[in-house]
PDB file of N, CA and C in Angstrom:
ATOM      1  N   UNK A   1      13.743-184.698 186.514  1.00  0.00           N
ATOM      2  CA  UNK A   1      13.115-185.999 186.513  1.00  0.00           C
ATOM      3  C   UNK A   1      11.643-185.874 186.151  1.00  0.00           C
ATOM      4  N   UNK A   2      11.153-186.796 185.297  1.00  0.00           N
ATOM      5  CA  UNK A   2      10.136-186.376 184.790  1.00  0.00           C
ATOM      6  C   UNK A   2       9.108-187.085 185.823  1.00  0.00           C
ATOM      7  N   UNK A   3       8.103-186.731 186.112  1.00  0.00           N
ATOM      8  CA  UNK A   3       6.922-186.962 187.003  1.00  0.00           C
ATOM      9  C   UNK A   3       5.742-187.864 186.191  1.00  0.00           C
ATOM     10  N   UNK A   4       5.188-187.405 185.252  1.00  0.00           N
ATOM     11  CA  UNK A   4       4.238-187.645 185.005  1.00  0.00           C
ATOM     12  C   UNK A   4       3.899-188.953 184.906  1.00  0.00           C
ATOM     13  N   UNK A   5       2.337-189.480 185.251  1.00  0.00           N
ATOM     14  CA  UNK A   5       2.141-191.237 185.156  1.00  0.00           C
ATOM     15  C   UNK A   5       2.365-192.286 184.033  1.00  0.00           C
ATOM     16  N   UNK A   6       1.824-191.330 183.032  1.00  0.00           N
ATOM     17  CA  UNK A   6       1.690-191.344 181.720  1.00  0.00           C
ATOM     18  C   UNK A   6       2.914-190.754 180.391  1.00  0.00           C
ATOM     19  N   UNK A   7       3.464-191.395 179.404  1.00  0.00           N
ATOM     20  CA  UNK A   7       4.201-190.679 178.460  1.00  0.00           C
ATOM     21  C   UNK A   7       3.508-189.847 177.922  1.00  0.00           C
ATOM     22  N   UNK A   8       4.574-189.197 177.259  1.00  0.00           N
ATOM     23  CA  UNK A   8       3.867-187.514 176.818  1.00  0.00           C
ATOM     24  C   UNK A   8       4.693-187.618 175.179  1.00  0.00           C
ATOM     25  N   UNK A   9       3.920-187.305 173.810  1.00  0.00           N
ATOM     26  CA  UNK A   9       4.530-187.344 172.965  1.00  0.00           C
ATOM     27  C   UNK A   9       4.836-185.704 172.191  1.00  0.00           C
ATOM     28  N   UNK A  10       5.817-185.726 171.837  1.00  0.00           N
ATOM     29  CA  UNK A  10       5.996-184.291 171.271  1.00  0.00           C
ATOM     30  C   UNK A  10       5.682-184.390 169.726  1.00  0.00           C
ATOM     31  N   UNK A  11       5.144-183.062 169.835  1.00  0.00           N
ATOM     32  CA  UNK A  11       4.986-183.301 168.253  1.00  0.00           C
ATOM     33  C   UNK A  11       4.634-181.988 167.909  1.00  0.00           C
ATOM     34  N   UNK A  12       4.328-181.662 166.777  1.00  0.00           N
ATOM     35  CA  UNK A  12       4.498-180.029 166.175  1.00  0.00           C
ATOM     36  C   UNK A  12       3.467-179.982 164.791  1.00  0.00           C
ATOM     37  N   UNK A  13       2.372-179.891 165.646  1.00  0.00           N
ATOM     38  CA  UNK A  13       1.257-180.231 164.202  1.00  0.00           C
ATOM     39  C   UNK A  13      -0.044-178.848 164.758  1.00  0.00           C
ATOM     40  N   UNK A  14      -0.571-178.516 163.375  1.00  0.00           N
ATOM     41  CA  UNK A  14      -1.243-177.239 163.420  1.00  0.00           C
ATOM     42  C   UNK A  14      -2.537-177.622 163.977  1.00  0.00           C
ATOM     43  N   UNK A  15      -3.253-177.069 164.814  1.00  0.00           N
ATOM     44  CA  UNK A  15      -4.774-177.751 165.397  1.00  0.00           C
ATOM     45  C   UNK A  15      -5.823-176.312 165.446  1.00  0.00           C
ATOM     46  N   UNK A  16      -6.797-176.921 165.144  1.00  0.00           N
ATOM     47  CA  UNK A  16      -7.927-175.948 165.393  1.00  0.00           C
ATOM     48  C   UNK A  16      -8.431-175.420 166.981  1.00  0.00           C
ATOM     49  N   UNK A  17      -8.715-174.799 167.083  1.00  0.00           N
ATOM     50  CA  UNK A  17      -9.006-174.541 168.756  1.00  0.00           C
ATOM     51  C   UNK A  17     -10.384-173.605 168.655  1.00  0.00           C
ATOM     52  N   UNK A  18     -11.496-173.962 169.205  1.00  0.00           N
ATOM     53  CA  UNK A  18     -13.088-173.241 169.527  1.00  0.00           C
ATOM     54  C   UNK A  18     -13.077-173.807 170.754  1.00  0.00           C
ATOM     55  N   UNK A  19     -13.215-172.424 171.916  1.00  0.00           N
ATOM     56  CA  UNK A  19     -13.978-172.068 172.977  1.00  0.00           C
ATOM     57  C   UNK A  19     -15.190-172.467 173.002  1.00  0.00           C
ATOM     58  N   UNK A  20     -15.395-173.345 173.288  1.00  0.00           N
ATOM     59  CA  UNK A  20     -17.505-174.117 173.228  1.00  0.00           C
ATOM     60  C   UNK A  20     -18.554-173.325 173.848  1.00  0.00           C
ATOM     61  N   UNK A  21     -17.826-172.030 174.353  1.00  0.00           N
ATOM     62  CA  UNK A  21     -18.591-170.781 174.452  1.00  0.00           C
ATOM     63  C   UNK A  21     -18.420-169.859 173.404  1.00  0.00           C
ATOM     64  N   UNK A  22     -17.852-169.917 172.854  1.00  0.00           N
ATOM     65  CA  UNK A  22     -18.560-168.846 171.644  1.00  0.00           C
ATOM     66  C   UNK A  22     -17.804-169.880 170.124  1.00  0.00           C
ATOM     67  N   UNK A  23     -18.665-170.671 169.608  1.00  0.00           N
ATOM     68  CA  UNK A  23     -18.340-171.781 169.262  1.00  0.00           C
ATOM     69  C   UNK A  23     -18.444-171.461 167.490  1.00  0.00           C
ATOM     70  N   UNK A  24     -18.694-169.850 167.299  1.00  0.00           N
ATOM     71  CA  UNK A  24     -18.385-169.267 165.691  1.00  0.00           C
ATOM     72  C   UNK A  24     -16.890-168.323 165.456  1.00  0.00           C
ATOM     73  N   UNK A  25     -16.266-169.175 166.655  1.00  0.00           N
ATOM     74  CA  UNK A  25     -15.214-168.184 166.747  1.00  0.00           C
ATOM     75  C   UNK A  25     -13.960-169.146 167.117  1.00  0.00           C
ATOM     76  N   UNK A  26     -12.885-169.408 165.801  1.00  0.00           N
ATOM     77  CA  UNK A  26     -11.344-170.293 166.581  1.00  0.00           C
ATOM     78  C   UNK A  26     -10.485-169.969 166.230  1.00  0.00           C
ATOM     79  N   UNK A  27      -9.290-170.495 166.621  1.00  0.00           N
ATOM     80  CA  UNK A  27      -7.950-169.973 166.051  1.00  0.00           C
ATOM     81  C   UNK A  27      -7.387-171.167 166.193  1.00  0.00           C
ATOM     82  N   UNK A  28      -6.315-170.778 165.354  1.00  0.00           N
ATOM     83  CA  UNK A  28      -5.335-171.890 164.771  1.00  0.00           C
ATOM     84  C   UNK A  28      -4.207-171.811 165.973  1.00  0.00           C
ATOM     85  N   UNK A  29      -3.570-172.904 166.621  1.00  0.00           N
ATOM     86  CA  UNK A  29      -2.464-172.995 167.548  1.00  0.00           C
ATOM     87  C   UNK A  29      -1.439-173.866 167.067  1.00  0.00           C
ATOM     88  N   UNK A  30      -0.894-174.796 167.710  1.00  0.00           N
ATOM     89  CA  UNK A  30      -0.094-175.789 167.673  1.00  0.00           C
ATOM     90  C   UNK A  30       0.188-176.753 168.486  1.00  0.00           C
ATOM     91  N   UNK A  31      -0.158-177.642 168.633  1.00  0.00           N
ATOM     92  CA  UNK A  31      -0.242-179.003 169.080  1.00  0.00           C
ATOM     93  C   UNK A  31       1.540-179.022 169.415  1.00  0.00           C
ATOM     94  N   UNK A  32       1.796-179.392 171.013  1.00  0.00           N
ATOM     95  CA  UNK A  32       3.452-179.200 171.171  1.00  0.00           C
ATOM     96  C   UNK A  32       3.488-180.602 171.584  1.00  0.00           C
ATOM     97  N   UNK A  33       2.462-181.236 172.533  1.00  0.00           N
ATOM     98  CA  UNK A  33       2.639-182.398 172.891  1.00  0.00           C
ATOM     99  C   UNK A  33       0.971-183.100 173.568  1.00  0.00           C
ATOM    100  N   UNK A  34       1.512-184.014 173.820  1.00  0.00           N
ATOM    101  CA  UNK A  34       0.002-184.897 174.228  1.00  0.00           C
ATOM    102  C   UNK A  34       0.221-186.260 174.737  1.00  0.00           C
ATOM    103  N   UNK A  35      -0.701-186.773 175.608  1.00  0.00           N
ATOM    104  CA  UNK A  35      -1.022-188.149 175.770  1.00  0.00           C
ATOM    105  C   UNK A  35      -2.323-188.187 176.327  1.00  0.00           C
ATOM    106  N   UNK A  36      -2.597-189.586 176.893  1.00  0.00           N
ATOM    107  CA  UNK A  36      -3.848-189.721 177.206  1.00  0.00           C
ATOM    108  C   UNK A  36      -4.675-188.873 177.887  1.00  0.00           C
ATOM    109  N   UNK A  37      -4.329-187.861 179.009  1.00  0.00           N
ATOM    110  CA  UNK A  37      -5.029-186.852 179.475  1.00  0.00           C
ATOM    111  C   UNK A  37      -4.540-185.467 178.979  1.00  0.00           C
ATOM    112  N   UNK A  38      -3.765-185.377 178.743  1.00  0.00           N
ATOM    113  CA  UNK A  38      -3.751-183.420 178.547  1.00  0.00           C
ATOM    114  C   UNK A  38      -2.695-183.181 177.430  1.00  0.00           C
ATOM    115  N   UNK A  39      -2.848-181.877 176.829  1.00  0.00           N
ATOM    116  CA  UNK A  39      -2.455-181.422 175.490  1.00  0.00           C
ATOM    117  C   UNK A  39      -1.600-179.705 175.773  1.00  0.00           C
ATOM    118  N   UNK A  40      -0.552-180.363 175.196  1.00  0.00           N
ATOM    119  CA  UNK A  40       0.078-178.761 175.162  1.00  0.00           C
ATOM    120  C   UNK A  40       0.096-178.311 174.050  1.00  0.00           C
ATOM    121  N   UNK A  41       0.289-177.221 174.047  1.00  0.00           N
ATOM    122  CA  UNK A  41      -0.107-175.789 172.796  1.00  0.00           C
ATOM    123  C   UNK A  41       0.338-174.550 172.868  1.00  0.00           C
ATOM    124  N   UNK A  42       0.764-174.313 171.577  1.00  0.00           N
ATOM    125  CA  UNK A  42       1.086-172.889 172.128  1.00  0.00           C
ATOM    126  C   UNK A  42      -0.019-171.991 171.145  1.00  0.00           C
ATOM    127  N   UNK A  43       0.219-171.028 171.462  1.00  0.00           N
ATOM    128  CA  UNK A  43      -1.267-170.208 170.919  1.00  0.00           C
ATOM    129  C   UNK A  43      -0.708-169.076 170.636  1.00  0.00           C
ATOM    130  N   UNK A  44      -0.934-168.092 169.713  1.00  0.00           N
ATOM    131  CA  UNK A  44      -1.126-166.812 169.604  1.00  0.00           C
ATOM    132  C   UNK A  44      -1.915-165.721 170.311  1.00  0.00           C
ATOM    133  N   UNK A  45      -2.798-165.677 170.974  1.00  0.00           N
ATOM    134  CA  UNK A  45      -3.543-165.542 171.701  1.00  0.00           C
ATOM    135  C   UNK A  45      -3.804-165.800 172.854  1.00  0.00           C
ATOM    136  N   UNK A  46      -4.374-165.237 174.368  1.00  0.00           N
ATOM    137  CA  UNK A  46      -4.537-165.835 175.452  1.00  0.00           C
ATOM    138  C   UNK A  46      -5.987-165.929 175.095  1.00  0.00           C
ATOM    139  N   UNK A  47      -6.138-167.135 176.055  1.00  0.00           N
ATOM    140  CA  UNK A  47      -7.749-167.485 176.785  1.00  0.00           C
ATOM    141  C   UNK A  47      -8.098-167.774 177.724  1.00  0.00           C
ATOM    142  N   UNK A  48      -9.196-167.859 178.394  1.00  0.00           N
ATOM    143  CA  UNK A  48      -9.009-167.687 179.862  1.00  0.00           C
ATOM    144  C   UNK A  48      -9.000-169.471 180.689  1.00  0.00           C
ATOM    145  N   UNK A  49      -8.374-169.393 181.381  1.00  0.00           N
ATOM    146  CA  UNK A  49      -8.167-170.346 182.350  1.00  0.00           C
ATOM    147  C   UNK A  49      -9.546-171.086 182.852  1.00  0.00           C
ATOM    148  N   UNK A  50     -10.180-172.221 182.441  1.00  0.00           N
ATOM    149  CA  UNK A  50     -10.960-172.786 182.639  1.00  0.00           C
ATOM    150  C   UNK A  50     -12.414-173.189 181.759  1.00  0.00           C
ATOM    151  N   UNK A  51     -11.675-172.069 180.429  1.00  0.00           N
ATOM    152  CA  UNK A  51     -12.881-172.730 179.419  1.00  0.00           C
ATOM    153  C   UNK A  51     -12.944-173.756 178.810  1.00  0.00           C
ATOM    154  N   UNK A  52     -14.066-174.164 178.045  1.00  0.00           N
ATOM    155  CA  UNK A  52     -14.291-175.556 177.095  1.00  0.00           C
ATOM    156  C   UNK A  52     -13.477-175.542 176.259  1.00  0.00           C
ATOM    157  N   UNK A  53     -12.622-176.462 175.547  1.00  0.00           N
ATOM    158  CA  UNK A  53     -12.048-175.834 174.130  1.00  0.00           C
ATOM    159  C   UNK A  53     -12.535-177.255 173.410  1.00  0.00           C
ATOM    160  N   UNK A  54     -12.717-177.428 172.255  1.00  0.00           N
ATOM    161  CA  UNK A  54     -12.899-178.424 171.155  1.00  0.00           C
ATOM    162  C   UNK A  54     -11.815-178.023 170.281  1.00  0.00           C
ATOM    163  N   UNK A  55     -10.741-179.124 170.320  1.00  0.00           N
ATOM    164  CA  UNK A  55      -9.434-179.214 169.596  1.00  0.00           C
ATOM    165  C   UNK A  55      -9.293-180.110 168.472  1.00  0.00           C
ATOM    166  N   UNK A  56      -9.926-179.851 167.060  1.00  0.00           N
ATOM    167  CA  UNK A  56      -9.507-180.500 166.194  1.00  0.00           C
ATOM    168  C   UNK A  56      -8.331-180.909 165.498  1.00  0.00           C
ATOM    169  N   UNK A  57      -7.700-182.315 165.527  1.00  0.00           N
ATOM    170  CA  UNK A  57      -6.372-182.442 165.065  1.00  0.00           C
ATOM    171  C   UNK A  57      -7.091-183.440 164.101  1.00  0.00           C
ATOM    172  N   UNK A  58      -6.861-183.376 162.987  1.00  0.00           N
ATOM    173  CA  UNK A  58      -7.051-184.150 161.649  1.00  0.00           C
ATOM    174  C   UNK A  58      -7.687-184.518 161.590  1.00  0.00           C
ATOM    175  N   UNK A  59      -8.166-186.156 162.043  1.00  0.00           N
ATOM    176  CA  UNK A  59      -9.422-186.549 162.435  1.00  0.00           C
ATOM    177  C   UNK A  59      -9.948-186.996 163.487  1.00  0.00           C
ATOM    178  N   UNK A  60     -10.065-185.648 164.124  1.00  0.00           N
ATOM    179  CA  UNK A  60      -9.278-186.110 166.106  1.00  0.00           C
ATOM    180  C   UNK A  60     -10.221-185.161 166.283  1.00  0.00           C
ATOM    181  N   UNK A  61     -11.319-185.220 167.484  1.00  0.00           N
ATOM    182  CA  UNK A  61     -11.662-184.021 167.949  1.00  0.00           C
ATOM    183  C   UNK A  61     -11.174-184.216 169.420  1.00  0.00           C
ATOM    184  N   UNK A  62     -10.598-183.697 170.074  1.00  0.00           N
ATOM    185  CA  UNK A  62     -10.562-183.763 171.883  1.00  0.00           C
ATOM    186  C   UNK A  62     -11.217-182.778 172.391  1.00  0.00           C
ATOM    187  N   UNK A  63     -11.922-182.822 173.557  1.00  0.00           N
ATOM    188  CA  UNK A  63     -12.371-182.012 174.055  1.00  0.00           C
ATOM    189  C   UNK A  63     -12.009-181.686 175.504  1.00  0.00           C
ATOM    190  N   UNK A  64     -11.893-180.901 176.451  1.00  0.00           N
ATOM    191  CA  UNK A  64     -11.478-180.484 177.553  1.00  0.00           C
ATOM    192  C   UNK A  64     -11.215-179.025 178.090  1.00  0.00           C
ATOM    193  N   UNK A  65     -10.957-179.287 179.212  1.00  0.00           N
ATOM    194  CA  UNK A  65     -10.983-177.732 180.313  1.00  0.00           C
ATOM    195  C   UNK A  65      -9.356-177.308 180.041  1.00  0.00           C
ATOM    196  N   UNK A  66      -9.346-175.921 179.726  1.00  0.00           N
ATOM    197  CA  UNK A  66      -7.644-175.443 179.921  1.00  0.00           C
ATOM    198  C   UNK A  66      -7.394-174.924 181.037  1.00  0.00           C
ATOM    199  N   UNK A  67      -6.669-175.358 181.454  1.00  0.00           N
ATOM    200  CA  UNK A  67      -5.865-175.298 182.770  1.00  0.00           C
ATOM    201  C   UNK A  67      -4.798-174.466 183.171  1.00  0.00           C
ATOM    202  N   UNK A  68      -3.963-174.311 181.809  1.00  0.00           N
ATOM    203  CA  UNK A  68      -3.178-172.660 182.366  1.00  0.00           C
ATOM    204  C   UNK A  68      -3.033-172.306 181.193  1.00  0.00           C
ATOM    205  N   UNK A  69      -2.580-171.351 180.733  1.00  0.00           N
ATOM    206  CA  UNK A  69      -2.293-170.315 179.618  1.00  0.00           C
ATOM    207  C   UNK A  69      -1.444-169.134 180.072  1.00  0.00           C
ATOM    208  N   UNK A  70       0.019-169.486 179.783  1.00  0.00           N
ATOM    209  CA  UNK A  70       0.958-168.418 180.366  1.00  0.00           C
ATOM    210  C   UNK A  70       1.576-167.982 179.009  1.00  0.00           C
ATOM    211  N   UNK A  71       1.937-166.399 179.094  1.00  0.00           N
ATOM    212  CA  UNK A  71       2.687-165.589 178.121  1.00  0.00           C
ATOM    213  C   UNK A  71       4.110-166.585 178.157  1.00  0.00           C
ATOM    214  N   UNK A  72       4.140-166.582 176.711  1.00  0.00           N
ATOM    215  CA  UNK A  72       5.653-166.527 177.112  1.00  0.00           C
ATOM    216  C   UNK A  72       6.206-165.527 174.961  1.00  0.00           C
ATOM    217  N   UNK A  73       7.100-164.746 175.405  1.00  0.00           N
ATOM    218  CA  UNK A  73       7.073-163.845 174.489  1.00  0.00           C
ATOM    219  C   UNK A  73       5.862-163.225 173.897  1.00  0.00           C
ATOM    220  N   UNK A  74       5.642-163.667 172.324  1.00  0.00           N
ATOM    221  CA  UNK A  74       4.654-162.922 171.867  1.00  0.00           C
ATOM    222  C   UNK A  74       3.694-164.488 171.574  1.00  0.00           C
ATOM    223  N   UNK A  75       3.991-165.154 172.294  1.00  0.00           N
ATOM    224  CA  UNK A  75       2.687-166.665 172.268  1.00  0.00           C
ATOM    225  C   UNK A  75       2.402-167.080 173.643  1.00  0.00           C
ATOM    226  N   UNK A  76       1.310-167.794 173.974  1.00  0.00           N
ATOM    227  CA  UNK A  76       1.039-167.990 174.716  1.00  0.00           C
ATOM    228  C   UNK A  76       1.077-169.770 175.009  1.00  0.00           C
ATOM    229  N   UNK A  77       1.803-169.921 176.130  1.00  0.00           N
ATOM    230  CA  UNK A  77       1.538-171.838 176.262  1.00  0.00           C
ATOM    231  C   UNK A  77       0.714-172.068 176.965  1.00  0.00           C
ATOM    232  N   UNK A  78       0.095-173.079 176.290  1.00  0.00           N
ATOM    233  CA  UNK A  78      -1.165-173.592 176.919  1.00  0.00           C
ATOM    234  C   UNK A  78      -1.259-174.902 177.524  1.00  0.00           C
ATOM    235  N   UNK A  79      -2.063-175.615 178.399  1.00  0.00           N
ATOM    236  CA  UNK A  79      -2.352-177.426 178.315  1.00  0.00           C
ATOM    237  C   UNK A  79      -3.695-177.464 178.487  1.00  0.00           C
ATOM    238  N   UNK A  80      -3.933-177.988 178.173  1.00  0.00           N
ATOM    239  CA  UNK A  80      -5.642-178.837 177.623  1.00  0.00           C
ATOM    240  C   UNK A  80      -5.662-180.130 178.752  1.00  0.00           C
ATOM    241  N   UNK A  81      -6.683-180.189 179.727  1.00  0.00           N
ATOM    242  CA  UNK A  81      -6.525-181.308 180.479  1.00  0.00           C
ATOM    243  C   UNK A  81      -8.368-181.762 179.029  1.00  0.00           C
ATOM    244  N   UNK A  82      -7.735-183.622 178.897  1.00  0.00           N
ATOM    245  CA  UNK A  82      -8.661-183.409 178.051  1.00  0.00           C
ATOM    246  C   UNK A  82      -9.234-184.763 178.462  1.00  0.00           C
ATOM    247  N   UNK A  83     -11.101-184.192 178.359  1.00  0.00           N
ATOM    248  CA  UNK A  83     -12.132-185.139 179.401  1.00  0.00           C
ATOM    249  C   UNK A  83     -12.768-185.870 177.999  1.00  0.00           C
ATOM    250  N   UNK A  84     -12.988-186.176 176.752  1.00  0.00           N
ATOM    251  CA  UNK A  84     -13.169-186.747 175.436  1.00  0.00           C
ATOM    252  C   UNK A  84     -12.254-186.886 174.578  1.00  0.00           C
ATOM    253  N   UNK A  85     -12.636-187.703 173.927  1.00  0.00           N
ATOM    254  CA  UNK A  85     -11.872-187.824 172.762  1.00  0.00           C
ATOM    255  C   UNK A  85     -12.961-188.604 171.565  1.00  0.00           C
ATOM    256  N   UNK A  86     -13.050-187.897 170.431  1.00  0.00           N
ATOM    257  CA  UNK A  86     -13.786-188.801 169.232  1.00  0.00           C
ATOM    258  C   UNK A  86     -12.746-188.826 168.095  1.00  0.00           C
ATOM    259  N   UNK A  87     -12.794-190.203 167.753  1.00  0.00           N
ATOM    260  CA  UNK A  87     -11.208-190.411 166.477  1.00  0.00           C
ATOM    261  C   UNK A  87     -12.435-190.576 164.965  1.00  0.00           C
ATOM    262  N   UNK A  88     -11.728-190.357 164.164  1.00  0.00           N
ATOM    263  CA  UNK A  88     -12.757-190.783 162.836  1.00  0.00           C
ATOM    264  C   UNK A  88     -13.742-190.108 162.653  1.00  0.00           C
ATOM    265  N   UNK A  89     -13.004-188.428 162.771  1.00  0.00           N
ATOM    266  CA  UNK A  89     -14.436-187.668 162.516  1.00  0.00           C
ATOM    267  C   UNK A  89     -15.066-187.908 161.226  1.00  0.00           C
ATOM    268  N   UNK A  90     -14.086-188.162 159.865  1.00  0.00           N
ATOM    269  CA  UNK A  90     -14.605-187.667 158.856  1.00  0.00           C
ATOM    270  C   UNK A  90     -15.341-189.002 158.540  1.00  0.00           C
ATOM    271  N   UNK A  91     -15.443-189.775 159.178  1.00  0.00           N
ATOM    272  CA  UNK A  91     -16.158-190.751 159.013  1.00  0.00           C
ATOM    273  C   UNK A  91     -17.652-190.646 159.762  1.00  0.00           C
ATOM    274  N   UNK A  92     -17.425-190.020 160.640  1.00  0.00           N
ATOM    275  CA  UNK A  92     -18.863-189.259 161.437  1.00  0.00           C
ATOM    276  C   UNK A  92     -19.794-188.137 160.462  1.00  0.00           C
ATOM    277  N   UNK A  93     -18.750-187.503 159.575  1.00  0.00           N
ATOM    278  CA  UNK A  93     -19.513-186.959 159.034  1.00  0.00           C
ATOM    279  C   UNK A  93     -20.004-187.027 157.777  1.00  0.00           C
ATOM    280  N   UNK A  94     -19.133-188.520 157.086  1.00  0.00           N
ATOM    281  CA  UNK A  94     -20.169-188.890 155.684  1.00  0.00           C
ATOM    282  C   UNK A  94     -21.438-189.631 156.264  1.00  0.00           C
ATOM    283  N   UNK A  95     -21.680-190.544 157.357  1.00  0.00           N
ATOM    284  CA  UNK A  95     -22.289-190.872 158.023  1.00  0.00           C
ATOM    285  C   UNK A  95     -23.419-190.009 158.059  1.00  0.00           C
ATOM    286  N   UNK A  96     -23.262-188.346 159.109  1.00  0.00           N
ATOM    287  CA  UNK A  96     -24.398-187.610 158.999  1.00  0.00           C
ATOM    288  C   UNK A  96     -24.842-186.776 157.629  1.00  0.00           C
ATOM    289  N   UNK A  97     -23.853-186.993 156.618  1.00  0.00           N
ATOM    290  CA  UNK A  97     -24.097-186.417 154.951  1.00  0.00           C
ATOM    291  C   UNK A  97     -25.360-187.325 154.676  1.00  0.00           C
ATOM    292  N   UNK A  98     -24.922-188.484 154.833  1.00  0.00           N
ATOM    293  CA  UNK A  98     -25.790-189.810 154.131  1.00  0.00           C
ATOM    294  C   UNK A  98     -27.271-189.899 154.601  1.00  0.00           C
ATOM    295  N   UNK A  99     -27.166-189.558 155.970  1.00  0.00           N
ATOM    296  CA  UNK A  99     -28.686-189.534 156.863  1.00  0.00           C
ATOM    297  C   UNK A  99     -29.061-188.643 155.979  1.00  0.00           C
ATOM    298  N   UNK A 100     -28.529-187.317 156.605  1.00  0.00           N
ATOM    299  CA  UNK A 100     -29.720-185.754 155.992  1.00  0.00           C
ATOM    300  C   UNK A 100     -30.037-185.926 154.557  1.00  0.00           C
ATOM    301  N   UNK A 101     -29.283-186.793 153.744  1.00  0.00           N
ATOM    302  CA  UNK A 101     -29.730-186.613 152.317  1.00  0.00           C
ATOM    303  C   UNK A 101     -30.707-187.662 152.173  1.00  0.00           C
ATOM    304  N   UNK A 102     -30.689-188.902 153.194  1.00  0.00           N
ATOM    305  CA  UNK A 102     -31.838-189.784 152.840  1.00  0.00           C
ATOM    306  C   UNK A 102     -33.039-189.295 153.580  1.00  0.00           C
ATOM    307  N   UNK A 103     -33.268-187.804 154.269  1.00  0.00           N
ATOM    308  CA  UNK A 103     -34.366-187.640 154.618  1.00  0.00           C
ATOM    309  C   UNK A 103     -35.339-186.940 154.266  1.00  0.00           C
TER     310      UNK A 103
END
């Protein structure tokens, strides 16, 4: 029986993932599911339990604390409890193109 307050959508789309501690450094995961608060993923990689992550999905940035990261075979599943959200990045960033060039 499912618990949660909120629906949860599945889905299977490639996402960027940076640790906002070392923020020249990401890897590519996979977006397994999501809704309004938290994001599952599976990862190639572990990371540790309680860092920042900035999760770019298309033109999606979310941001939030990860909350567990368990092996499972040779990937790791993850969930993203996630405290932001900005939609329309690429619109944020002709926006800051347009400033810096008019200055």
């Amino acid at each position: 029986m499912e618990k949660r307050r909120i629906p949860r959508f599945e889905s299977n789309q490639q996402v960027k993932i940076t640790q906002l501690e070392h923020p020249n450094s990401s890897i590519v995961g996979t977006l397994t599911n999501f809704s309004a608060y938290g994001v599952g993923l599976v990862l190639k990689q572990d990371l540790p339990i309680g860092c920042l992550i900035k999760l770019e999905w298309g033109h999606t940035i979310l941001l939030g604390e990860l909350i567990y990261c368990q092996a499972s075979g040779n990937e790791f599943v993850a969930g993203l409890e996630v405290e932001d959200i900005v939609y329309k990045t690429a619109q944020f960033r002709r926006i800051e193109q347009a400033w810096q060039s008019s200055s």
